[in-house]
Protein backbone atom coordinates (compact mmCIF):
# COMPACT_ATOMS: atom_id res chain seq x y z
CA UNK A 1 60.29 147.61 160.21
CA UNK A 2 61.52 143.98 159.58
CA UNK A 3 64.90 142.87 159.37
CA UNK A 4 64.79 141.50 156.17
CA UNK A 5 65.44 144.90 154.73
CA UNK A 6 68.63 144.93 156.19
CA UNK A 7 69.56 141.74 154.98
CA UNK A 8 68.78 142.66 151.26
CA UNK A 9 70.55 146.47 151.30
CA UNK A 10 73.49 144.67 152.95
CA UNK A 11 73.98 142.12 150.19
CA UNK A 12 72.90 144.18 147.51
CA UNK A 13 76.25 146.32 148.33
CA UNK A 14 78.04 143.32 148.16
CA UNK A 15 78.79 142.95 152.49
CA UNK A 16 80.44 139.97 153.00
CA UNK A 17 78.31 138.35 155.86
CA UNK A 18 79.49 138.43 159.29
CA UNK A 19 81.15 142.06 158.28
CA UNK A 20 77.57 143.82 158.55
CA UNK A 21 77.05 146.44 161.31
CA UNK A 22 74.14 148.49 161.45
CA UNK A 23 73.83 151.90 163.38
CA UNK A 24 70.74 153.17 164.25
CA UNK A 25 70.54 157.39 163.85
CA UNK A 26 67.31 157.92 164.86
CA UNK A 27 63.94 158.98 163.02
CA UNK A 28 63.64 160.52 160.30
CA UNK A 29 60.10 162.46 158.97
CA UNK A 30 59.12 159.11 156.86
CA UNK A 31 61.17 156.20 158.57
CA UNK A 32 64.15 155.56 160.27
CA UNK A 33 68.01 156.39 159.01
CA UNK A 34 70.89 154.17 159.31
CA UNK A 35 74.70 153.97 159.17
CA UNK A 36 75.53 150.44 157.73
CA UNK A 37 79.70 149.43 158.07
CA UNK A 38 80.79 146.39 156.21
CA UNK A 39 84.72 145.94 155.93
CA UNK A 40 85.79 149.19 156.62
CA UNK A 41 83.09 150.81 154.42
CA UNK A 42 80.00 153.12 155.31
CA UNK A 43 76.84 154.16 153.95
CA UNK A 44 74.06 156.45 155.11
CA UNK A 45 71.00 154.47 154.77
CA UNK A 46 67.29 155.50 154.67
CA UNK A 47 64.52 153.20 155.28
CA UNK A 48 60.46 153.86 154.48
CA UNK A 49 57.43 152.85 153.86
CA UNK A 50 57.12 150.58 150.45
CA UNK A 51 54.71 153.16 148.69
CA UNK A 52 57.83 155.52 148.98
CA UNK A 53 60.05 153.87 147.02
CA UNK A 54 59.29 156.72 143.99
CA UNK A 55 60.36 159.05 146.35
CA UNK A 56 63.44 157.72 146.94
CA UNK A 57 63.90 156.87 143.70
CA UNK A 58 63.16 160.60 142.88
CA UNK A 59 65.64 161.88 145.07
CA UNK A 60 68.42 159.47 144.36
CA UNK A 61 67.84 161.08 140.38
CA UNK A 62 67.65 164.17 141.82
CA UNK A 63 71.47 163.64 143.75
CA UNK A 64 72.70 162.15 140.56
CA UNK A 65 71.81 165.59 138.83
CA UNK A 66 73.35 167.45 140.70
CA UNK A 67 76.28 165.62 140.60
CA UNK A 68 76.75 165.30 136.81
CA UNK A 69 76.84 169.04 137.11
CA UNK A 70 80.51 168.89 138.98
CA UNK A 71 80.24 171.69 140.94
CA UNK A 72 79.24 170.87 144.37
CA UNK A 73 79.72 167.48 146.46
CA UNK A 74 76.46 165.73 147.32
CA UNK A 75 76.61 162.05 148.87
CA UNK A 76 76.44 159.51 145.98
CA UNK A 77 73.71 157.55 145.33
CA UNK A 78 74.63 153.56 145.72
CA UNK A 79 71.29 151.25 145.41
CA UNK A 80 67.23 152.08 146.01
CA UNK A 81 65.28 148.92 146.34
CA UNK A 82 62.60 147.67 148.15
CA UNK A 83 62.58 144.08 150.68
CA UNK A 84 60.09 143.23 152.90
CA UNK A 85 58.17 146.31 154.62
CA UNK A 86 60.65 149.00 153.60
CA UNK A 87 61.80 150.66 150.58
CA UNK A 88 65.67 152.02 151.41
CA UNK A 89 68.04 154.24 149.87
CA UNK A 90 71.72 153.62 150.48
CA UNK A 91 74.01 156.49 149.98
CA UNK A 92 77.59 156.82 150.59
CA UNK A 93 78.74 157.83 154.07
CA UNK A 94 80.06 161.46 154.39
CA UNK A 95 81.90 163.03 157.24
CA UNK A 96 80.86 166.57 157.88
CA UNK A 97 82.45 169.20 159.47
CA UNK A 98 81.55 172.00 161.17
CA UNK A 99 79.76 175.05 158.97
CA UNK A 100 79.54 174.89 155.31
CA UNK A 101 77.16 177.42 154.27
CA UNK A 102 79.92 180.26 153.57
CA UNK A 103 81.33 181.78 150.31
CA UNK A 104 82.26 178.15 149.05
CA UNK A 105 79.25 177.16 149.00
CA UNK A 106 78.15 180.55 147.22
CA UNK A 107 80.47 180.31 144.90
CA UNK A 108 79.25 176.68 144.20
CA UNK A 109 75.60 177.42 144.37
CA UNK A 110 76.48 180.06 141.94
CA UNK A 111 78.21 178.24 139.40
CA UNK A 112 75.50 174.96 139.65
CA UNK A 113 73.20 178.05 138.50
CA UNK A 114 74.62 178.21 135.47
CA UNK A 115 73.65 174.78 133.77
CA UNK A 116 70.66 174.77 132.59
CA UNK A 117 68.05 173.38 130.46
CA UNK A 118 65.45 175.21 127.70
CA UNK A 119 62.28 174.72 129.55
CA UNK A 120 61.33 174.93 133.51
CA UNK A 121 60.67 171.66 134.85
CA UNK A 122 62.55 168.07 135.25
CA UNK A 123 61.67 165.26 133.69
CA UNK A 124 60.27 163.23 136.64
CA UNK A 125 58.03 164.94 139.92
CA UNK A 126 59.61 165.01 143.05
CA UNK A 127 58.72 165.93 146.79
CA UNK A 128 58.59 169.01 148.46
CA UNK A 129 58.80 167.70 152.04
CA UNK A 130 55.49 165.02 151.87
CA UNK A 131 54.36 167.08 149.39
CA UNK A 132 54.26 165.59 146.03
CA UNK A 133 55.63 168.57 143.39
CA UNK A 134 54.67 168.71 140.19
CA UNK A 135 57.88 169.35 137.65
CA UNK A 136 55.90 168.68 133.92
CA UNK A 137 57.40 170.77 131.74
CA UNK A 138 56.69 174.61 130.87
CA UNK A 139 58.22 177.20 128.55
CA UNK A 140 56.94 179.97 130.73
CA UNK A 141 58.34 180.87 133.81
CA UNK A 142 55.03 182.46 135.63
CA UNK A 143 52.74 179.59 134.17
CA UNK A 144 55.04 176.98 135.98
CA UNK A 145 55.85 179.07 139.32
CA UNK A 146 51.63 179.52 139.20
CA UNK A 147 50.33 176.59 138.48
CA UNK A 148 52.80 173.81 139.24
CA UNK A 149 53.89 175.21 142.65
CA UNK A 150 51.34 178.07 143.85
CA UNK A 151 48.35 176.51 143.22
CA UNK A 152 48.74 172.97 144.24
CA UNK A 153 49.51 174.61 147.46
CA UNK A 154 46.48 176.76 147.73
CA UNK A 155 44.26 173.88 146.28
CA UNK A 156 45.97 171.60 148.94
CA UNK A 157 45.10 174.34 151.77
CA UNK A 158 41.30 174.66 150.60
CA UNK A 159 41.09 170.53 150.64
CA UNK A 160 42.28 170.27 154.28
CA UNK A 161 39.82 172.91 155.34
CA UNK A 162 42.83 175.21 156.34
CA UNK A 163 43.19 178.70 156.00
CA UNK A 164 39.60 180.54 154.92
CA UNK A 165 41.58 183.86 154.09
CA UNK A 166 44.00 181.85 152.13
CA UNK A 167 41.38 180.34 150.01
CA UNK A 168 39.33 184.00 149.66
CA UNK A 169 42.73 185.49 148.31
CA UNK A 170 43.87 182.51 146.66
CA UNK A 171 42.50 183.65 142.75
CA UNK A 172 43.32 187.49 143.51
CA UNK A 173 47.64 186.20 144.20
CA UNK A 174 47.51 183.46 141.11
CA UNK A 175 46.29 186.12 138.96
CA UNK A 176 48.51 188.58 140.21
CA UNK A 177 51.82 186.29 139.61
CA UNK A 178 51.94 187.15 135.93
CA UNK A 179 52.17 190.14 136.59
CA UNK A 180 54.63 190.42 139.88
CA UNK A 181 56.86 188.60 137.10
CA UNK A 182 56.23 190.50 134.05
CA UNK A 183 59.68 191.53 132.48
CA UNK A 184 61.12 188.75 134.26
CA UNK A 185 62.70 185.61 132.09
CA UNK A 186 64.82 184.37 133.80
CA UNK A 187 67.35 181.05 132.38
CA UNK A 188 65.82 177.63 133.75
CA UNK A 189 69.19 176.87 135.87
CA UNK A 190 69.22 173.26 137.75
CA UNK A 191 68.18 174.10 141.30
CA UNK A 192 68.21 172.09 144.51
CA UNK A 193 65.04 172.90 144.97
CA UNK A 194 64.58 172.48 149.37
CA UNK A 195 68.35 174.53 150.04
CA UNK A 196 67.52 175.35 153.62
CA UNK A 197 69.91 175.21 156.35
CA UNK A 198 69.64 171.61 156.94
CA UNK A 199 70.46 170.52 153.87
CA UNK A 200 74.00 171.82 153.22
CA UNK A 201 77.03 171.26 155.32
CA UNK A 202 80.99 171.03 155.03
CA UNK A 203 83.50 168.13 154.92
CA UNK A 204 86.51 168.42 156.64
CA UNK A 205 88.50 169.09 153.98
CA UNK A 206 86.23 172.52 153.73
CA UNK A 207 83.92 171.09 150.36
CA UNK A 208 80.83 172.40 150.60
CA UNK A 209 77.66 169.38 150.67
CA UNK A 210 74.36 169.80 149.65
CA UNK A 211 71.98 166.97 150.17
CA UNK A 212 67.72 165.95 150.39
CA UNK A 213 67.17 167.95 146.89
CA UNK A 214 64.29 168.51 145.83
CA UNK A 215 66.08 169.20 141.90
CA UNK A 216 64.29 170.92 139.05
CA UNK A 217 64.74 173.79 136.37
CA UNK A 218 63.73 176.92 137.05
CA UNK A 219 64.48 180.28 138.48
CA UNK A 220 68.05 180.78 140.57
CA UNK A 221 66.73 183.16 142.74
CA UNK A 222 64.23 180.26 144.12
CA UNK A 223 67.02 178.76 145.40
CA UNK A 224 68.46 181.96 146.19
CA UNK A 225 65.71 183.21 148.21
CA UNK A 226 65.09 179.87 150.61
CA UNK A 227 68.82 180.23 151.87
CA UNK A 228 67.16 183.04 153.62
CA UNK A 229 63.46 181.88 154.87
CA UNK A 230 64.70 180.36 157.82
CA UNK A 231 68.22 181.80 158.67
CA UNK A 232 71.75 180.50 158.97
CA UNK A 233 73.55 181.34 155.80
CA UNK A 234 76.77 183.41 156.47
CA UNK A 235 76.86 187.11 154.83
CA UNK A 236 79.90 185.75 152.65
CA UNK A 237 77.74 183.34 151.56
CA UNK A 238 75.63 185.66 149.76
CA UNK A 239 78.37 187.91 148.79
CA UNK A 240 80.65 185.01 147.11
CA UNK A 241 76.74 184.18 145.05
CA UNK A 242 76.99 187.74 143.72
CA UNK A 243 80.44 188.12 142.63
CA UNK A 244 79.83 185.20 140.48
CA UNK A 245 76.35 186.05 139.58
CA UNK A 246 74.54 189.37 140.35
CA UNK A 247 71.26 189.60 141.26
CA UNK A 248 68.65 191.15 139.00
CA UNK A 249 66.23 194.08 140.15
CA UNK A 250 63.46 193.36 142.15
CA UNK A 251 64.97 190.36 143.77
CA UNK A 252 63.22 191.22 147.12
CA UNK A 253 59.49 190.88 145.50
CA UNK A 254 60.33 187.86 143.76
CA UNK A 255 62.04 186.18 147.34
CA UNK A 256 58.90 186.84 149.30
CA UNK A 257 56.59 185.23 145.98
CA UNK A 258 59.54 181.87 145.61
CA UNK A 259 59.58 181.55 149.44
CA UNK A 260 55.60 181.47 149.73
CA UNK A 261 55.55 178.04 148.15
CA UNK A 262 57.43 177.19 150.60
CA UNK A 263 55.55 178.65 153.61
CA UNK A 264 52.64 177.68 152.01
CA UNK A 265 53.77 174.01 152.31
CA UNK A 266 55.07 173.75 155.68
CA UNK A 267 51.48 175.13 156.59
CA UNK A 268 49.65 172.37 154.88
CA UNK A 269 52.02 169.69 156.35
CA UNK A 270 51.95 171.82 160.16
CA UNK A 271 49.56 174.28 160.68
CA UNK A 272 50.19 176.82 163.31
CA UNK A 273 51.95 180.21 162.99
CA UNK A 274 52.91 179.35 159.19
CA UNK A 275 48.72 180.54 158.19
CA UNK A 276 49.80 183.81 159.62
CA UNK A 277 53.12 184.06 157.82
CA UNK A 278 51.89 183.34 154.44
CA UNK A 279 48.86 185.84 155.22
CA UNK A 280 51.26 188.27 155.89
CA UNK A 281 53.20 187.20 152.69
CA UNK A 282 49.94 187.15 150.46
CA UNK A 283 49.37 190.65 151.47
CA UNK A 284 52.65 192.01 151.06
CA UNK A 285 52.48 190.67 147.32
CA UNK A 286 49.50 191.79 146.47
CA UNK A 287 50.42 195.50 147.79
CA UNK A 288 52.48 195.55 145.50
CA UNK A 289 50.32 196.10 142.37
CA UNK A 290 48.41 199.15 143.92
């Protein structure tokens, strides 16, 4: 990456020259991140390719989403642009603490639930990872969780020759999603979208953060359900959630159908073991309808 980047996020911020201090933090999955100090200010800086700029773009909309909403802290968008061979994203700097993903944030998560919108959808795609996601509107629930995040996925499988068994079951679990949601309408609440361990944390004054969204409307329970795919959300997390919002019978079907799309994905962008999980996954869903 050139430094001409640099030179253009610096003034676009307004950094007097001769104040500018940039901190290297190490690689990212698309490009390197930054901390950038100018007169006694910081910002947390990404840096990519120029054919990510959209990207960016998508998730400094999706931060400013969430943050209309009030109800959690995530890092404020300050300037996306593009200068020489990088697009960047310059955010302000927040210091975390240790934990984070406790009853505040439950609480939070639970109340950021509660706005929502009168279709499923957003009104620009996103990422999923290096996935591109697919957010065009829908009045149904299982016609958007099908086709807009489901089947991409399988159809992305069967194009990179991954997965035979997922592509022979692939028809028998879209057709069976209707129904492993029948009776189900749930409100289209503002998500996060990609709320994984990574991606929430604390400031020291004990605020919960969530951050890398990956926003649309659609089921809470999505949300709900990848807190738990890959561990690290405390117990009071989950209870502070359902004192502020119960969960609705057959939550545990629905988690292993929303979390999936999510295995689904990290198999198309890894391989390995995650084949065998959503097998296992595919299976357990379609068990369920016997």
């Amino acid at each position: 990456m050139d430094a001409a980047w640099q030179s253009a996020a610096a003034a676009r911020i307004g950094a007097r020259p001769g104040t500018v201090h940039w901190v290297e933090l190490g690689g990212g999955s698309f490009g390197g991140r930054w901390r950038l100090e100018s007169g006694g200010e910081r910002y947390f800086v990404k840096a990519q390719a120029p054919s990510r700029l959209d990207v960016l773009e998508a998730e400094a909309e999706g931060l400013r989403e969430l943050s209309r909403a009030g109800t959690l802290r995530v890092p404020a968008p300050v300037l996306c642009a593009a200068a020489g061979e990088c697009a960047f994203l310059v955010l302000e700097w927040l210091d975390f603490g240790a934990g984070g993903r406790d009853a505040a944030l439950g609480a939070g998560l639970a109340q950021l639930h509660r706005i929502s919108a009168d279709r499923y959808g957003w009104r620009r795609d996103n990422t999923i990872g290096a996935t591109p996601q697919d957010n065009a509107w829908s009045d149904d629930w299982a016609t958007f969780f099908r086709d807009r995040r489901i089947a991409p996925q399988l159809a992305l499988a069967a194009r990179n020759s991954r997965g035979k068994w997922l592509q022979q079951n692939g028809d028998r679990l879209l057709a069976a999603i209707p129904l492993l949601l029948a009776g189900h309408a749930p409100a289209a609440s503002l998500l996060h979208g990609d709320l994984w361990f990574g991606n929430a944390a604390r400031l020291a004054s004990g605020a919960p953060v969530i951050y890398d969204p990956a926003v649309y409307f659609g089921d809470r329970e999505a949300d709900l359900a990848m807190t738990e795919l890959f561990g690290g959300f405390a117990s009071d997390f989950y209870a502070a959630y359902r004192e502020v919002s119960p969960i609705d019978a057959g939550y545990p079907v629905r988690r292993t159908l929303y979390n999936l799309y999510h295995v689904l994905n990290h198999f198309n962008l890894f391989g390995g073991g995650y084949g065998d999980q959503a097998r296992t996954m595919i299976a357990q869903l379609l068990a369920e309808l016997r």
